[in-house]
N, C-alpha and C. Protein backbone atom coordinates (compact mmCIF):
# COMPACT_ATOMS: atom_id res chain seq x y z
N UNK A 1 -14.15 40.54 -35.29
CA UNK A 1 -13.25 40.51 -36.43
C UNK A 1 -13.59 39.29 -37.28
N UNK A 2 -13.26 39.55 -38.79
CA UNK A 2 -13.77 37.87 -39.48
C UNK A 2 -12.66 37.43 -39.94
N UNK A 3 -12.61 36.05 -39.89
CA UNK A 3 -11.65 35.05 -39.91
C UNK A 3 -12.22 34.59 -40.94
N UNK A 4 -11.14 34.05 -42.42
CA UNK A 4 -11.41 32.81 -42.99
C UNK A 4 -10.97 31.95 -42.52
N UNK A 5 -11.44 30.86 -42.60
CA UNK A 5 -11.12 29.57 -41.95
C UNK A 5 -11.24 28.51 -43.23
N UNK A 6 -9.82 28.07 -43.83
CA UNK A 6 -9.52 27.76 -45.02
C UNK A 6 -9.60 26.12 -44.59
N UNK A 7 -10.13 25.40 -45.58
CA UNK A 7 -9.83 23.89 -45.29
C UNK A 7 -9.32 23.01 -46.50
N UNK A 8 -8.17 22.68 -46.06
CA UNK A 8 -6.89 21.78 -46.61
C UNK A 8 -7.08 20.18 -46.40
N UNK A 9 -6.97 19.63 -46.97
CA UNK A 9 -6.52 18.13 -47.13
C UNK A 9 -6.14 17.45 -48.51
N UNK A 10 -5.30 15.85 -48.13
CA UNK A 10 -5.33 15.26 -49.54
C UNK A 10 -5.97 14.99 -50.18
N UNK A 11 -6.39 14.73 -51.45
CA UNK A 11 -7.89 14.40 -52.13
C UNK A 11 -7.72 12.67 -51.47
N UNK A 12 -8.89 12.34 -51.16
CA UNK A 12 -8.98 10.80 -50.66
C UNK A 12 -8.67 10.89 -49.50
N UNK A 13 -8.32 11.65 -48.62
CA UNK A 13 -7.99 11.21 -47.25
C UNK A 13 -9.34 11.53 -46.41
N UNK A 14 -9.63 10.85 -45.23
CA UNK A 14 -11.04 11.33 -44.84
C UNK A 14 -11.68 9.98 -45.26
N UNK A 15 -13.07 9.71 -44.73
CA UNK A 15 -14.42 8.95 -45.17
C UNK A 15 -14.21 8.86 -46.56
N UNK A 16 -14.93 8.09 -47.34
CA UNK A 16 -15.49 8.00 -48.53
C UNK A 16 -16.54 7.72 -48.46
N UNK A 17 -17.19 8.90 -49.86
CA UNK A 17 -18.82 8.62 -49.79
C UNK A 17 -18.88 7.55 -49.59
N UNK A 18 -20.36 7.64 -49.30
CA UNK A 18 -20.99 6.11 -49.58
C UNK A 18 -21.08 5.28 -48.29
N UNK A 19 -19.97 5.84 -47.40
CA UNK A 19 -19.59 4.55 -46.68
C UNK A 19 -20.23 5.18 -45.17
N UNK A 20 -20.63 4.69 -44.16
CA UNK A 20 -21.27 4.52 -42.82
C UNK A 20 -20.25 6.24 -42.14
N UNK A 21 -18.78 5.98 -42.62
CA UNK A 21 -18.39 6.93 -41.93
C UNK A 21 -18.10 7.98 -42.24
N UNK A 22 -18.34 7.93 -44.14
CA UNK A 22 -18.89 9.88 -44.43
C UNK A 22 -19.81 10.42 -44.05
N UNK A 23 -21.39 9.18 -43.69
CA UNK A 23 -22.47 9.70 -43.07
C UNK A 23 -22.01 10.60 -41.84
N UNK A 24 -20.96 9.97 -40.96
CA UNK A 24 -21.03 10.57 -39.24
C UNK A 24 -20.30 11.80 -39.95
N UNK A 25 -19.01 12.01 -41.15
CA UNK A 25 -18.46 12.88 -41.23
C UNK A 25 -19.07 14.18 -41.61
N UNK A 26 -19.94 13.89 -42.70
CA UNK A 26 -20.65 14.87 -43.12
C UNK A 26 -21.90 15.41 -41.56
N UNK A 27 -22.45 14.34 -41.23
CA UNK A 27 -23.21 15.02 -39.64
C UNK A 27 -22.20 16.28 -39.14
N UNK A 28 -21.32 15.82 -38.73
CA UNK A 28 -20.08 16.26 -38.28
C UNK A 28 -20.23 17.86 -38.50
N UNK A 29 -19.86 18.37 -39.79
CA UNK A 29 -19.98 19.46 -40.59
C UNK A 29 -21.50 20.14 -40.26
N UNK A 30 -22.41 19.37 -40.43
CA UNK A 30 -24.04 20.17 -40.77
C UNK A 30 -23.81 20.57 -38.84
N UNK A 31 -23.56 19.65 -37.96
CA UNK A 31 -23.48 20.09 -36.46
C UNK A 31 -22.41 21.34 -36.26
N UNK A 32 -21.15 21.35 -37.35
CA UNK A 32 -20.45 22.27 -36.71
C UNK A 32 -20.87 24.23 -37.46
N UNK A 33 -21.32 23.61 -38.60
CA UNK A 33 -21.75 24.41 -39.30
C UNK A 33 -23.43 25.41 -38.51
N UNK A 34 -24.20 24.70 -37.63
CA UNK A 34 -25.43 24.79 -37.36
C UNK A 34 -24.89 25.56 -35.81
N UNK A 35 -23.61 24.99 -35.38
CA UNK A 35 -23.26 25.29 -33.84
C UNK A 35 -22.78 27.28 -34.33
N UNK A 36 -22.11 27.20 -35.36
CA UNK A 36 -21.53 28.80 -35.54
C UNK A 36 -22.94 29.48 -36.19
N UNK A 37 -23.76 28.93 -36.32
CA UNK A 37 -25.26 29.83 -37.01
C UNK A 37 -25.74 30.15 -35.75
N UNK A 38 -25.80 29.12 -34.57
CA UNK A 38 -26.38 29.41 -33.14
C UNK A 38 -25.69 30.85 -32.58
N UNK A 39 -24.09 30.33 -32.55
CA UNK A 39 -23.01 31.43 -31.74
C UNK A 39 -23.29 32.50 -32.65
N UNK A 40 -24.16 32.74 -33.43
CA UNK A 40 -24.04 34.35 -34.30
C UNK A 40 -22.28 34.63 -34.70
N UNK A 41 -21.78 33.13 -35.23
CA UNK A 41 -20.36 33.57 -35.54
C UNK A 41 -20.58 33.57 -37.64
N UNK A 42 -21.07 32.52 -37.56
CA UNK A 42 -21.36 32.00 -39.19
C UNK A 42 -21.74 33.21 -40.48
N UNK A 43 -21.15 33.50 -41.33
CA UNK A 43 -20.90 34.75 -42.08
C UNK A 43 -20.85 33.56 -43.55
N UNK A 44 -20.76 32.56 -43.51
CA UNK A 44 -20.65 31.85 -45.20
C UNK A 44 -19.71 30.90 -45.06
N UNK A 45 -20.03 29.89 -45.53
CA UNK A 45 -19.13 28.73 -46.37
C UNK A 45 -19.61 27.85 -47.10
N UNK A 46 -19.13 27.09 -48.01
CA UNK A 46 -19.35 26.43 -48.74
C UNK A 46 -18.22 25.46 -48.91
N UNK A 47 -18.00 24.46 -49.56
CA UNK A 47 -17.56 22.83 -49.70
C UNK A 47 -16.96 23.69 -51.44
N UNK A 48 -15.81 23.21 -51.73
CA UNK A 48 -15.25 23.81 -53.28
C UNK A 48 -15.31 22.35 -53.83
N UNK A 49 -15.56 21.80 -55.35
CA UNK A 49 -15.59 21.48 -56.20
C UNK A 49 -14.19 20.46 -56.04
N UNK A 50 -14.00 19.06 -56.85
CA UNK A 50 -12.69 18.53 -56.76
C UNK A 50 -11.46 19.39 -57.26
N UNK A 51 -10.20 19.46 -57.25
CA UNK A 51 -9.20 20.29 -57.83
C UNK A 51 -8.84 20.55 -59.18
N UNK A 52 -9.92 18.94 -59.76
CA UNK A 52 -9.49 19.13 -61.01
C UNK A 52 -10.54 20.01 -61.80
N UNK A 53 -11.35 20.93 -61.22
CA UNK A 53 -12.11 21.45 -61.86
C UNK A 53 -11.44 23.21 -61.52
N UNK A 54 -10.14 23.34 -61.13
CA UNK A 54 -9.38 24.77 -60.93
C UNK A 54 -9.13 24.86 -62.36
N UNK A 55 -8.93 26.26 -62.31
CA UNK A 55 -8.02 27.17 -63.21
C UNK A 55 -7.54 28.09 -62.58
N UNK A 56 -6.08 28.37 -62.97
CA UNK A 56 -4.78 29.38 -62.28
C UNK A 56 -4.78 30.66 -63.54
N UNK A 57 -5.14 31.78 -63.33
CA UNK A 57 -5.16 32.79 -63.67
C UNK A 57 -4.11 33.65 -63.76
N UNK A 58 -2.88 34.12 -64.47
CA UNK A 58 -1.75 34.54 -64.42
C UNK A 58 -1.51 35.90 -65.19
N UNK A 59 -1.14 36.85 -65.11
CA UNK A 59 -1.04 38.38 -66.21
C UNK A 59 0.58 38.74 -66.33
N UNK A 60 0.86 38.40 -67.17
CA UNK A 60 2.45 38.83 -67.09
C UNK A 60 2.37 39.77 -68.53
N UNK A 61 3.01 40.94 -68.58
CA UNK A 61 3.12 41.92 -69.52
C UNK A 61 2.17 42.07 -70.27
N UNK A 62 0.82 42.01 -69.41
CA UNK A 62 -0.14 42.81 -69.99
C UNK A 62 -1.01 41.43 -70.56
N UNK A 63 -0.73 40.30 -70.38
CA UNK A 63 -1.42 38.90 -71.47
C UNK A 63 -1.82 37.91 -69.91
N UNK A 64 -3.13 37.66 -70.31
CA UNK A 64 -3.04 36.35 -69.38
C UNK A 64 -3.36 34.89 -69.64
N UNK A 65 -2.59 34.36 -68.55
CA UNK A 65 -2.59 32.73 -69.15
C UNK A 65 -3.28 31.87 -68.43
N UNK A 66 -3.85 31.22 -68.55
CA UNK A 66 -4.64 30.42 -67.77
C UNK A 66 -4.24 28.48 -67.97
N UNK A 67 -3.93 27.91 -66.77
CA UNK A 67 -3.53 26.54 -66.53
C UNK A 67 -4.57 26.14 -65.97
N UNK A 68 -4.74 24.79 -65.77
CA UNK A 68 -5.14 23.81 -65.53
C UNK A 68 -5.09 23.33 -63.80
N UNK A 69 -6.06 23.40 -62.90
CA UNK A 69 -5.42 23.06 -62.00
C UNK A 69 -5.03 24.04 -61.05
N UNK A 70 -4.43 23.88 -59.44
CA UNK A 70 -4.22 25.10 -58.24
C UNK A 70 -2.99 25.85 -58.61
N UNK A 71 -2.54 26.60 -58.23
CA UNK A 71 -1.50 27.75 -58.23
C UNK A 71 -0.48 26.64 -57.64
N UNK A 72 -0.75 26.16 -56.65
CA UNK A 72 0.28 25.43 -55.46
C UNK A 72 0.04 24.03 -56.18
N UNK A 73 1.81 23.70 -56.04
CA UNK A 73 1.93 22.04 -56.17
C UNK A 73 1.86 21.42 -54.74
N UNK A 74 1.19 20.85 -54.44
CA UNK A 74 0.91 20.48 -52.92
C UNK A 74 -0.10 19.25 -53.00
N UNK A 75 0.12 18.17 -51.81
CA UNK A 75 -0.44 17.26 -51.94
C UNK A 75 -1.83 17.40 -51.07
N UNK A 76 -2.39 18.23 -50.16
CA UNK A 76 -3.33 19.09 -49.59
C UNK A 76 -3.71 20.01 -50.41
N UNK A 77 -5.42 20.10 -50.51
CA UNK A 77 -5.93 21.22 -51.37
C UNK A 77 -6.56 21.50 -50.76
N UNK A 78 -7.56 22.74 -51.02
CA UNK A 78 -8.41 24.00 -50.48
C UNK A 78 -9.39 23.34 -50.50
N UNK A 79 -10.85 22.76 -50.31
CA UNK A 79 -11.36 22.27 -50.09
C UNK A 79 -12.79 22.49 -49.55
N UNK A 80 -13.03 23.95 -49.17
CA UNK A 80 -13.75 24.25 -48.69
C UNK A 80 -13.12 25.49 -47.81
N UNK A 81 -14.63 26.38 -47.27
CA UNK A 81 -13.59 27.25 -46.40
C UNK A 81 -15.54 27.54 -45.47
N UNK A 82 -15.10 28.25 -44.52
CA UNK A 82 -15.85 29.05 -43.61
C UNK A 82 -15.43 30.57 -43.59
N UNK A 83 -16.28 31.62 -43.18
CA UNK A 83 -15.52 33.14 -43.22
C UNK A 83 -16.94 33.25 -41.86
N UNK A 84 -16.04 33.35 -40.84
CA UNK A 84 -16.79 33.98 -39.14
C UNK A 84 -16.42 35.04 -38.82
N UNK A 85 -17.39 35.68 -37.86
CA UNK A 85 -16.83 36.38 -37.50
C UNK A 85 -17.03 36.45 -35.86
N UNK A 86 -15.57 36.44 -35.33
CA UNK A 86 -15.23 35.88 -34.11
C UNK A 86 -14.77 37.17 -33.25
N UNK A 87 -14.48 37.16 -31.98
CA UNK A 87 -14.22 38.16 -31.21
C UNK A 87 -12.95 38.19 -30.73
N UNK A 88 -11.88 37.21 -31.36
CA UNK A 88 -10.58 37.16 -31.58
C UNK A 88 -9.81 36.46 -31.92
N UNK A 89 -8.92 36.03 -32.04
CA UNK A 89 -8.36 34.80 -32.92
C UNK A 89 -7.87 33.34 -32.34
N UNK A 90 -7.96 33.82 -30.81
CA UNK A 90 -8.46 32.39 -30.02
C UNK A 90 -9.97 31.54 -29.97
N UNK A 91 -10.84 32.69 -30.31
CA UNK A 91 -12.35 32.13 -30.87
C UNK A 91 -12.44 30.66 -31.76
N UNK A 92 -11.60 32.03 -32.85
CA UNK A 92 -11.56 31.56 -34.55
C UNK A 92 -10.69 30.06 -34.41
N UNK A 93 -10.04 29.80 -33.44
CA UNK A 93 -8.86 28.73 -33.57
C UNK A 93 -9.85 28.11 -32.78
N UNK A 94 -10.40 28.30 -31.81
CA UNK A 94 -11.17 27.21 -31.45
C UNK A 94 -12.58 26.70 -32.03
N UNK A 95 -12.94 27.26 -32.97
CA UNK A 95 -13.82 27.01 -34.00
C UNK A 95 -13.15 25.85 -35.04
N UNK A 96 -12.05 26.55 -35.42
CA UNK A 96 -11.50 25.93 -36.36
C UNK A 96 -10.86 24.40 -35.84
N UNK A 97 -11.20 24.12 -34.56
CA UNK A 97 -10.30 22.80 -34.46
C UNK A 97 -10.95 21.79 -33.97
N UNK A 98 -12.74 22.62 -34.97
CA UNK A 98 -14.10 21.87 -34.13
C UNK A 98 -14.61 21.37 -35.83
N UNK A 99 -13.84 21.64 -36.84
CA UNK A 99 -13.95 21.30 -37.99
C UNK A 99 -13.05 20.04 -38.60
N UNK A 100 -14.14 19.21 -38.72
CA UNK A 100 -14.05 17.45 -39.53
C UNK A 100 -12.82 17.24 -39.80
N UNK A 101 -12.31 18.06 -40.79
CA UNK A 101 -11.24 17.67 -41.44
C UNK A 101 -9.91 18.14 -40.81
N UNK A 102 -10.19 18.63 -39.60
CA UNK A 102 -8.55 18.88 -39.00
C UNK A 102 -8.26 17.89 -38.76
N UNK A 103 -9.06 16.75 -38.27
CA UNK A 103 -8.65 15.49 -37.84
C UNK A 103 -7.58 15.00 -38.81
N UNK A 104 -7.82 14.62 -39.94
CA UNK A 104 -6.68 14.30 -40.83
C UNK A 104 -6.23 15.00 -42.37
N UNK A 105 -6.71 16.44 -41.98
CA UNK A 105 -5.84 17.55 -42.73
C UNK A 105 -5.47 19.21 -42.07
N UNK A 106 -5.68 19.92 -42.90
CA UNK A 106 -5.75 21.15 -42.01
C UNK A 106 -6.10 22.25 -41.94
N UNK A 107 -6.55 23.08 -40.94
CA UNK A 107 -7.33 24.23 -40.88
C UNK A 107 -6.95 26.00 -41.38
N UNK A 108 -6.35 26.13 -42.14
CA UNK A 108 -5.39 27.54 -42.03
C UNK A 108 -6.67 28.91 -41.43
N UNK A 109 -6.20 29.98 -40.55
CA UNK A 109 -7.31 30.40 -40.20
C UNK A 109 -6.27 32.04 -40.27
N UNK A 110 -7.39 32.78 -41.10
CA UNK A 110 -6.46 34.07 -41.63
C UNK A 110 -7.60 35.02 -41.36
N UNK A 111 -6.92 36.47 -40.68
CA UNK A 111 -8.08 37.39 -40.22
C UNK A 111 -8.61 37.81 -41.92
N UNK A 112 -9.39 38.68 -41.92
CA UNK A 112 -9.76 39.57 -43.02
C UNK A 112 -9.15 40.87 -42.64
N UNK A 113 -8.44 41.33 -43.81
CA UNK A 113 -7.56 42.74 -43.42
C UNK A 113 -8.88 44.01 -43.96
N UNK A 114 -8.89 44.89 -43.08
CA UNK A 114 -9.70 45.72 -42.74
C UNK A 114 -9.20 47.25 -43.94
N UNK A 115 -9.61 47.05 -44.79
CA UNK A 115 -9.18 48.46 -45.53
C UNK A 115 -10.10 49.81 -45.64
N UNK A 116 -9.55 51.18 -45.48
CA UNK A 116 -10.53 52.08 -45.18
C UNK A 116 -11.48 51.95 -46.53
N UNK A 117 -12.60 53.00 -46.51
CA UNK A 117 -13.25 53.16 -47.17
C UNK A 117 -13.32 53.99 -48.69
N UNK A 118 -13.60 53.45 -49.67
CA UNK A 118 -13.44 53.93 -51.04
C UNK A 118 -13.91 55.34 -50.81
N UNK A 119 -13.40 56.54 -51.31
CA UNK A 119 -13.80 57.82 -51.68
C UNK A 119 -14.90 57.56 -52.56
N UNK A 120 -15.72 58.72 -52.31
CA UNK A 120 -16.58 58.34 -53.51
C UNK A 120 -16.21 59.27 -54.53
């Protein structure tokens, strides 16, 4: 089954570049990232952009509006994500609590809902 495995924190919390201990942090990632390519779990992820580079997409009566910035007022942002695919959701949680930033943010880990197939 595939799991996203969403990653949350405050902007600034964690290492800062530059410094001796984003080096180990970022290791951290390329090891945990390289460990789910081994387990044949790894399906995609990527690192997202700072927050201030969002836009919130909205359609109300037919018009849409677009803001500045996440949907959610929250002091934790999205941050990156992983999408595995694991053999159940004790896998996926133990994957997920092998990722950098749980240490001081957090992991949300959501199956992928399985929808039948388009008619052709």
């Amino acid at each position: 089954m595939q799991y996203l495995l969403m990653i949350y924190s405050a902007e600034g919390a964690g290492p800062a570049p530059g410094t001796p201990e984003f080096g180990d942090y970022m290791q951290g990632y390329f090891s945990f990232t390289q460990e789910m390519k081994d387990r044949g779990l790894f399906l995609a992820g990527e690192p997202l952009e700072e927050v201030s580079t969002a836009s919130t997409v909205r359609v109300r009566d037919n018009k849409a509006t677009v803001t500045d910035g996440p949907f959610a007022e929250t002091k934790e942002v999205l941050g990156g994500y992983y999408l595995l695919d694991c053999k159940d959701l004790d896998e996926a949680l133990e994957c997920a609590a092998k990722i950098p930033t749980a240490t001081h943010g957090s992991i949300e880990v959501r199956p992928i809902m399985k929808l039948p197939d388009m008619p052709e």
